[in-house]
C-alpha atoms as a PDB file:
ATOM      1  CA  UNK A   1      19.568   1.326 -10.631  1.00  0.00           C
ATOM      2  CA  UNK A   2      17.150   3.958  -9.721  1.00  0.00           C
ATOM      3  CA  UNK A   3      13.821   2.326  -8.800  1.00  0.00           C
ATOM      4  CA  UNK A   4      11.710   6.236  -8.709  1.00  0.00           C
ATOM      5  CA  UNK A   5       8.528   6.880  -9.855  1.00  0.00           C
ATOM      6  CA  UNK A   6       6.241   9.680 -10.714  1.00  0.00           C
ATOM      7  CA  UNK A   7       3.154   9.443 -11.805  1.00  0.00           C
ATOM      8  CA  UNK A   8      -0.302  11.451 -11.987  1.00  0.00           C
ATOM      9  CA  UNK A   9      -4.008  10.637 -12.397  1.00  0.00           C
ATOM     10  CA  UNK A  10      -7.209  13.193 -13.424  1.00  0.00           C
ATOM     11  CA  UNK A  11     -10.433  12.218 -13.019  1.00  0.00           C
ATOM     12  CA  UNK A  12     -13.767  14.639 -12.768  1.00  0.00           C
ATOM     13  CA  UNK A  13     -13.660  12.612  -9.366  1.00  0.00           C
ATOM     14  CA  UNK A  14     -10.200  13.254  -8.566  1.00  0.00           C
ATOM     15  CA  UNK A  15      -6.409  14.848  -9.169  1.00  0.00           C
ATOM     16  CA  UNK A  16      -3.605  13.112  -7.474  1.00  0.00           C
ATOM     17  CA  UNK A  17       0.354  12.632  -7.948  1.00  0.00           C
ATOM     18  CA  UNK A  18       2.683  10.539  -6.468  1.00  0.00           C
ATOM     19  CA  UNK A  19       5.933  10.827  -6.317  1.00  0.00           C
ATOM     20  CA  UNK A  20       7.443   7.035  -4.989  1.00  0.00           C
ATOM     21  CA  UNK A  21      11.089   6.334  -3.915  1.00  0.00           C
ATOM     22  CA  UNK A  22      11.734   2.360  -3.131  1.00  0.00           C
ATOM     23  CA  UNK A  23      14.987   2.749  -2.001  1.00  0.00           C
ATOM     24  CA  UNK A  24      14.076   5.397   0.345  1.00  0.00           C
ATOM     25  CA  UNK A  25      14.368   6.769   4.249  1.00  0.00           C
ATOM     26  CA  UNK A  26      10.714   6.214   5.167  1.00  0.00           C
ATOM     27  CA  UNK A  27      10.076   9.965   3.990  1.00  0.00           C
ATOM     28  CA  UNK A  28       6.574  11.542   3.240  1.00  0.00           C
ATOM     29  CA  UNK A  29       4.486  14.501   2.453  1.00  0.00           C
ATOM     30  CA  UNK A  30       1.379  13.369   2.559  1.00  0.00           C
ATOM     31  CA  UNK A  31      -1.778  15.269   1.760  1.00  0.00           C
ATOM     32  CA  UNK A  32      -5.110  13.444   0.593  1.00  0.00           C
ATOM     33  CA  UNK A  33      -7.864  15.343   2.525  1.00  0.00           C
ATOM     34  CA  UNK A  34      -8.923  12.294   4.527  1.00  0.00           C
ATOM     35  CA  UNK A  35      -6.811  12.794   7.498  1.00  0.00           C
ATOM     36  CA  UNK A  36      -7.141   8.943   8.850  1.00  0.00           C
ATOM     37  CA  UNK A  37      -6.321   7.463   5.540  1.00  0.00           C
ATOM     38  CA  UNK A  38      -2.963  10.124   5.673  1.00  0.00           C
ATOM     39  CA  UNK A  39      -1.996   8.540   8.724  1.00  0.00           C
ATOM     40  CA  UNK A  40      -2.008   5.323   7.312  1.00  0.00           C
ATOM     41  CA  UNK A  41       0.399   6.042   4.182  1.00  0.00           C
ATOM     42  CA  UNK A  42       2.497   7.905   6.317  1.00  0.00           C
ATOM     43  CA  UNK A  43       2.886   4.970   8.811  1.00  0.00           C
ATOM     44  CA  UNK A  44       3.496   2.951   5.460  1.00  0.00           C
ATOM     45  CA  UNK A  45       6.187   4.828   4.522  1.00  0.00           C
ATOM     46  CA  UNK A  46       8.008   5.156   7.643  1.00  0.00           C
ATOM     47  CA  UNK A  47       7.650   1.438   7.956  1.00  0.00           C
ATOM     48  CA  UNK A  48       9.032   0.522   4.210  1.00  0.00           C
ATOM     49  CA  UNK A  49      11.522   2.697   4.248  1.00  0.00           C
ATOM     50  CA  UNK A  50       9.856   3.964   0.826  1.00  0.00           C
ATOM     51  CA  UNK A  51       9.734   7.885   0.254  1.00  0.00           C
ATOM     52  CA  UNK A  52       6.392   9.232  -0.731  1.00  0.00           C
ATOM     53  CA  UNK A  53       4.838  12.036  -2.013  1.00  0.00           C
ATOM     54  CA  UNK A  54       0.889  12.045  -2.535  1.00  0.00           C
ATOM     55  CA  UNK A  55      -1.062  15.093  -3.313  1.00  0.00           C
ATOM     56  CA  UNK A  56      -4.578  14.317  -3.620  1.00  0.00           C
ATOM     57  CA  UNK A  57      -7.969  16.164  -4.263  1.00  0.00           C
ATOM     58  CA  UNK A  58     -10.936  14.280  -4.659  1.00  0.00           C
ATOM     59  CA  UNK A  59     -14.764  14.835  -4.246  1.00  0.00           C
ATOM     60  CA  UNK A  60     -15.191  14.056  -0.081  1.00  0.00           C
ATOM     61  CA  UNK A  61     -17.771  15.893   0.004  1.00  0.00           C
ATOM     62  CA  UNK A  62     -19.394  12.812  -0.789  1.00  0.00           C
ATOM     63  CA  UNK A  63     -17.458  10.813   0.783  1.00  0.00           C
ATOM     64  CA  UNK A  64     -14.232   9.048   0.884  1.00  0.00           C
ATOM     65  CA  UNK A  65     -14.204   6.430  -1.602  1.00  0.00           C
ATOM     66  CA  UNK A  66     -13.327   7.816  -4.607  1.00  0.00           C
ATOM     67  CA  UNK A  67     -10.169   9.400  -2.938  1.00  0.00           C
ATOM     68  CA  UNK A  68      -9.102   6.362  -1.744  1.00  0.00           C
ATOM     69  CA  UNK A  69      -9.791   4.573  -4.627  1.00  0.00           C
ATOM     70  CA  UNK A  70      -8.006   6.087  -7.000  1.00  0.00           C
ATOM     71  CA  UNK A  71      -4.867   6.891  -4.219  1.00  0.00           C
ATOM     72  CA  UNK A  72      -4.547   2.927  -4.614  1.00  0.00           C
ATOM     73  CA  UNK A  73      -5.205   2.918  -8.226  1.00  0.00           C
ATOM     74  CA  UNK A  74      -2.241   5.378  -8.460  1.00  0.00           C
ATOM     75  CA  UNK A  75       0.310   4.330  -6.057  1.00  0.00           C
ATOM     76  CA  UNK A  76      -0.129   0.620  -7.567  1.00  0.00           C
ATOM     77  CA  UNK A  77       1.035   2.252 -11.094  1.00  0.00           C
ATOM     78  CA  UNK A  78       3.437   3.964  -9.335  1.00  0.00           C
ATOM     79  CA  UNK A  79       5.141   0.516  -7.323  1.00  0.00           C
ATOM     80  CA  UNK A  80       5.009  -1.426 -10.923  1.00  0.00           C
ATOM     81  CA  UNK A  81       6.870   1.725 -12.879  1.00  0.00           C
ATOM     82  CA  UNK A  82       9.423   2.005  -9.570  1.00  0.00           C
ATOM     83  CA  UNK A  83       9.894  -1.759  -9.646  1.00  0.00           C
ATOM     84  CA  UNK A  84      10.502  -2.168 -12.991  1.00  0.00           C
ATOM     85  CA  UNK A  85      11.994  -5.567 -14.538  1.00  0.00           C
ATOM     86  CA  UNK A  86      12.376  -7.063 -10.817  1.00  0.00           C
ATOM     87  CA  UNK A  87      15.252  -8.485 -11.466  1.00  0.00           C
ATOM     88  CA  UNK A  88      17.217  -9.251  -8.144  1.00  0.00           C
ATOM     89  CA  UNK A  89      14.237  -8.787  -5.835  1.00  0.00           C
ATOM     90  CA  UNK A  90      13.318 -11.351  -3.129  1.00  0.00           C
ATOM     91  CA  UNK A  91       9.955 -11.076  -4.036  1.00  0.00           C
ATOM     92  CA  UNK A  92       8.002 -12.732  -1.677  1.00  0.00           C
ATOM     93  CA  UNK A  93       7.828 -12.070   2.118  1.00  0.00           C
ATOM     94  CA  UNK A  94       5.688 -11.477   4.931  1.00  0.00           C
ATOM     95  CA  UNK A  95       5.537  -9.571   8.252  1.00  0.00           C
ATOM     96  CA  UNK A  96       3.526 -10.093  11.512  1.00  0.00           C
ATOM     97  CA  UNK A  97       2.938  -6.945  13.551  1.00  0.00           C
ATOM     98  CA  UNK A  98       1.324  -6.404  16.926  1.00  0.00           C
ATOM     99  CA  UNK A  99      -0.100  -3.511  18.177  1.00  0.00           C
ATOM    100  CA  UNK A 100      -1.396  -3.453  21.525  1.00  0.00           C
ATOM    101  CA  UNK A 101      -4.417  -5.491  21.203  1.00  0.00           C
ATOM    102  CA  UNK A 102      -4.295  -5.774  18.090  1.00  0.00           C
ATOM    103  CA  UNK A 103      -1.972  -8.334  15.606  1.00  0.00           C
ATOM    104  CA  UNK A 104      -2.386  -8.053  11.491  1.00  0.00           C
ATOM    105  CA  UNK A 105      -0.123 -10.986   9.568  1.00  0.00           C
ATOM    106  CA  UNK A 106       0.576  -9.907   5.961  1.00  0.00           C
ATOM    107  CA  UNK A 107       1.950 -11.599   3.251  1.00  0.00           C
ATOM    108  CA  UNK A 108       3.170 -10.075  -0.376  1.00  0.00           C
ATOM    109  CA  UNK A 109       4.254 -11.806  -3.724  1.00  0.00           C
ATOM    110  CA  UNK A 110       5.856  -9.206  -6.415  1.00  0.00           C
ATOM    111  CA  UNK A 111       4.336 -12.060  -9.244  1.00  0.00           C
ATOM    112  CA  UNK A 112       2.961 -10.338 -12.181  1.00  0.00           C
ATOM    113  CA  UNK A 113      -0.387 -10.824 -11.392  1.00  0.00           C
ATOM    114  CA  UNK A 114      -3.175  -9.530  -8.808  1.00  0.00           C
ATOM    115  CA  UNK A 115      -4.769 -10.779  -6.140  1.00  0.00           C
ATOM    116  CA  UNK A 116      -5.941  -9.570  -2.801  1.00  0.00           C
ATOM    117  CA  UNK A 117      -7.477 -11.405   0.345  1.00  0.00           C
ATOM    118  CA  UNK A 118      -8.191  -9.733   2.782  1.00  0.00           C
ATOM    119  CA  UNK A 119      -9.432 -11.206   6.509  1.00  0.00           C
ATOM    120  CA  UNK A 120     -10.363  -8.966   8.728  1.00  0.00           C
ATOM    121  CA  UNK A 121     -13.517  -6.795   9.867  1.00  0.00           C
ATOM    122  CA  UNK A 122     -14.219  -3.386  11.546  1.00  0.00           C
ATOM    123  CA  UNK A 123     -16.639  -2.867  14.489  1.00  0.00           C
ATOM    124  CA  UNK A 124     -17.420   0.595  13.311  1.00  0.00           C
ATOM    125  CA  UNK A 125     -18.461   2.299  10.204  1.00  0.00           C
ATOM    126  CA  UNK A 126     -15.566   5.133  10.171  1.00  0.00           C
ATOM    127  CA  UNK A 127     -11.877   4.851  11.711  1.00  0.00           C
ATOM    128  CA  UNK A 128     -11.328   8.909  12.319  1.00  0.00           C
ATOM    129  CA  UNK A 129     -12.944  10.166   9.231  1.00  0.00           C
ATOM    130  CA  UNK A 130     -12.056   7.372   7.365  1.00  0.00           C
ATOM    131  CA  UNK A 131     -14.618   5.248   6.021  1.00  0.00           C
ATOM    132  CA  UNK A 132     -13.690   1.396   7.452  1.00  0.00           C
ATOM    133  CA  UNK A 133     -14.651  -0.648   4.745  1.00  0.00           C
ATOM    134  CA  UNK A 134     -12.603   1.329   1.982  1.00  0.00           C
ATOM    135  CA  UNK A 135      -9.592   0.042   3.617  1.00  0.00           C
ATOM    136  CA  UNK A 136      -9.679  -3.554   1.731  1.00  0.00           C
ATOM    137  CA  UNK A 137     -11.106  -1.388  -1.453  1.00  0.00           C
ATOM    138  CA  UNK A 138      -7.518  -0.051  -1.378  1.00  0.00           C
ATOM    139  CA  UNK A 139      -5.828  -3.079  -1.020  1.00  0.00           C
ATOM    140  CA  UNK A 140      -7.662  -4.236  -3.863  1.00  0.00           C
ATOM    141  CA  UNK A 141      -7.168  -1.207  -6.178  1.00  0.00           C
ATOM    142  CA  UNK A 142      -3.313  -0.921  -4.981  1.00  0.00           C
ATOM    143  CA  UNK A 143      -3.192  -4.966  -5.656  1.00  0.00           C
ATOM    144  CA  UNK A 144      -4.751  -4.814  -9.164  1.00  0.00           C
ATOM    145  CA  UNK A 145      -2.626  -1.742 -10.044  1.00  0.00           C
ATOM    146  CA  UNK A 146       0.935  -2.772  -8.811  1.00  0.00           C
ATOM    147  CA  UNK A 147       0.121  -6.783 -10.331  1.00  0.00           C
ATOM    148  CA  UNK A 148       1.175  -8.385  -6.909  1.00  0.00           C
ATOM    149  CA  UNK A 149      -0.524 -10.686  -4.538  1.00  0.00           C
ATOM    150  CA  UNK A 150      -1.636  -9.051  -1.262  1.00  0.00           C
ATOM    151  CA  UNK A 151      -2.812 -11.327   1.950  1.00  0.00           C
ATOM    152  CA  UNK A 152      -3.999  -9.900   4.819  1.00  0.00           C
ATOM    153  CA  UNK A 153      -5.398 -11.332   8.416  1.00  0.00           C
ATOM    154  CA  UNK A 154      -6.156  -9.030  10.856  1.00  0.00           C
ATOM    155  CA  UNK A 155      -7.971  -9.264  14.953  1.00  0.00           C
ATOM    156  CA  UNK A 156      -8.126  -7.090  17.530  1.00  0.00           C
ATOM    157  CA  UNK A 157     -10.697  -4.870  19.926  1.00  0.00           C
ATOM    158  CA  UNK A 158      -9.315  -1.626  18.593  1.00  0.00           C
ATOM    159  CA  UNK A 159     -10.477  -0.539  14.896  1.00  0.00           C
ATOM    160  CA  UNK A 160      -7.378   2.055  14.872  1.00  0.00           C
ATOM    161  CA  UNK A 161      -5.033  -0.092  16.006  1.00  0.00           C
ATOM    162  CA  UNK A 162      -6.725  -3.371  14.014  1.00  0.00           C
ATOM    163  CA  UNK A 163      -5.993  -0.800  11.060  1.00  0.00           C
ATOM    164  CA  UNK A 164      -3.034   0.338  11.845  1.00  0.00           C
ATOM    165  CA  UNK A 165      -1.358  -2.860  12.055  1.00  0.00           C
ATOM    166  CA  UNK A 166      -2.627  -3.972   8.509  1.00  0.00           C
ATOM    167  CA  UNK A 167      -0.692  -1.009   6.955  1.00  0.00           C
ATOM    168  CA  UNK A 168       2.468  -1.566   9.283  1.00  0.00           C
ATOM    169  CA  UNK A 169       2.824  -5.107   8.430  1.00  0.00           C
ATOM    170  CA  UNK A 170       2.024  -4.692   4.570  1.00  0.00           C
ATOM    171  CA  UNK A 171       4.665  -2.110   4.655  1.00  0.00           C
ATOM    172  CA  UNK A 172       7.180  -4.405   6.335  1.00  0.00           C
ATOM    173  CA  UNK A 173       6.653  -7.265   4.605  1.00  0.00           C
ATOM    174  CA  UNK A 174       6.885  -4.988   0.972  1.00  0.00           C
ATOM    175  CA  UNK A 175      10.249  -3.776   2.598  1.00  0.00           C
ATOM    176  CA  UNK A 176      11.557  -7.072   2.831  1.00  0.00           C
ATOM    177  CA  UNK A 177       9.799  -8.228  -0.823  1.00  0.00           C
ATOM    178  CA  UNK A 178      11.395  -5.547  -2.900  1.00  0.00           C
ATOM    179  CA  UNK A 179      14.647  -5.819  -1.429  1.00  0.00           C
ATOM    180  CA  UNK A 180      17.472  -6.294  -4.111  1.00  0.00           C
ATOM    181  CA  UNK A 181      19.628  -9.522  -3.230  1.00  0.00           C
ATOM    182  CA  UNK A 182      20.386 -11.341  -6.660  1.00  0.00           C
ATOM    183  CA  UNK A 183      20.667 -10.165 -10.104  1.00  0.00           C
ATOM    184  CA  UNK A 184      18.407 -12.907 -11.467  1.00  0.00           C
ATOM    185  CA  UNK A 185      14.551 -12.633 -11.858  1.00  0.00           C
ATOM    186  CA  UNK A 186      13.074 -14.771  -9.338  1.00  0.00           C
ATOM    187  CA  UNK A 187      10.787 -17.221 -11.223  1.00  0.00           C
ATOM    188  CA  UNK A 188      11.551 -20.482 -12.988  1.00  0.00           C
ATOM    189  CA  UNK A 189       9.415 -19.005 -15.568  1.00  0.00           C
ATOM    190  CA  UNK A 190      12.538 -16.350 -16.474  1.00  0.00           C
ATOM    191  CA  UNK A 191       9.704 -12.880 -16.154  1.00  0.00           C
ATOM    192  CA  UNK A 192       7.729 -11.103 -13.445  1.00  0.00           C
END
């Protein structure tokens, strides 16, 4: 079972592919002209093992938004095509991570349907060049996209590291969520 995915998005706002490999080696090339936000996936992949390619141009010389917008928007259609029928998967997990000061608890659920909470604030207005508040925009977008349930706590004195830990643990705890262990889909109502 090959669980790959390729997809592409044009907008007059942006042009982006992904290419998305869940059963990965934590590979990337990542290129999205927001060099914070880069940072981020490529932690992400390293940390979920999943193998990503992202190529995106979008309009930051307004700002960020849009970019990271539709890089959600994208790599949620990309998880749901790579997923596919979910049969086998665990499904739901969660991971804690620390960094330094900093501790983010995430929790996913691979159910169908989307839903993102999100618990956590930023001191500052930017992280790098990254525009703080976009971050739960694209936990949103990626949440609506992909049809899964994304939780998310985060505290800490450090925005980067407050940050960094979100994507580490959402990462893990996908990891462990998509991992194949059954051959049966994993609801008593028989779909995902």
């Amino acid at each position: 079972m090959s669980r790959i995915a390729n997809v592409e998005r044009k907008t007059t706002e942006t042009e982006i592919a992904i290419k998305m490999n869940l059963d990965g080696d934590g590979k990337y090339d990542i290129s999205t002209g927001v060099n914070f936000f880069n940072h981020m996936l490529e932690s992400f992949s390293k940390h979920s093992m999943i193998d990503l390619e992202i190529k995106a141009i979008g309009d930051i010389e307004i700002d960020d938004h849009h970019t990271i917008e539709d890089v959600g928007i994208l790599l949620g259609e990309a998880f749901s095509e790579a997923i596919g029928d979910k049969v086998g998967i665990r499904r739901m997990a969660h991971a804690i991570v620390p960094m330094d000061e900093s501790v983010a608890t995430v929790a996913v659920d691979i159910s169908g349907r989307s839903y993102c909470n999100m618990e956590f604030q930023f001191k500052n207005d930017k992280i790098g060049d990254m525009t703080a508040d976009v971050i739960v925009h694209f936990f949103e977008s990626f949440a609506s996209s992909a049809k899964l349930n994304i939780y998310a706590e985060a505290k800490g004195a450090n925005d980067h590291h407050k940050a960094e830990a979100i994507f580490k643990a959402f990462a893990k705890a996908l990891k462990y969520a998509i991992k194949v262990e059954h051959d049966q889909i994993p609801s008593t109502k028989g779909v995902l």
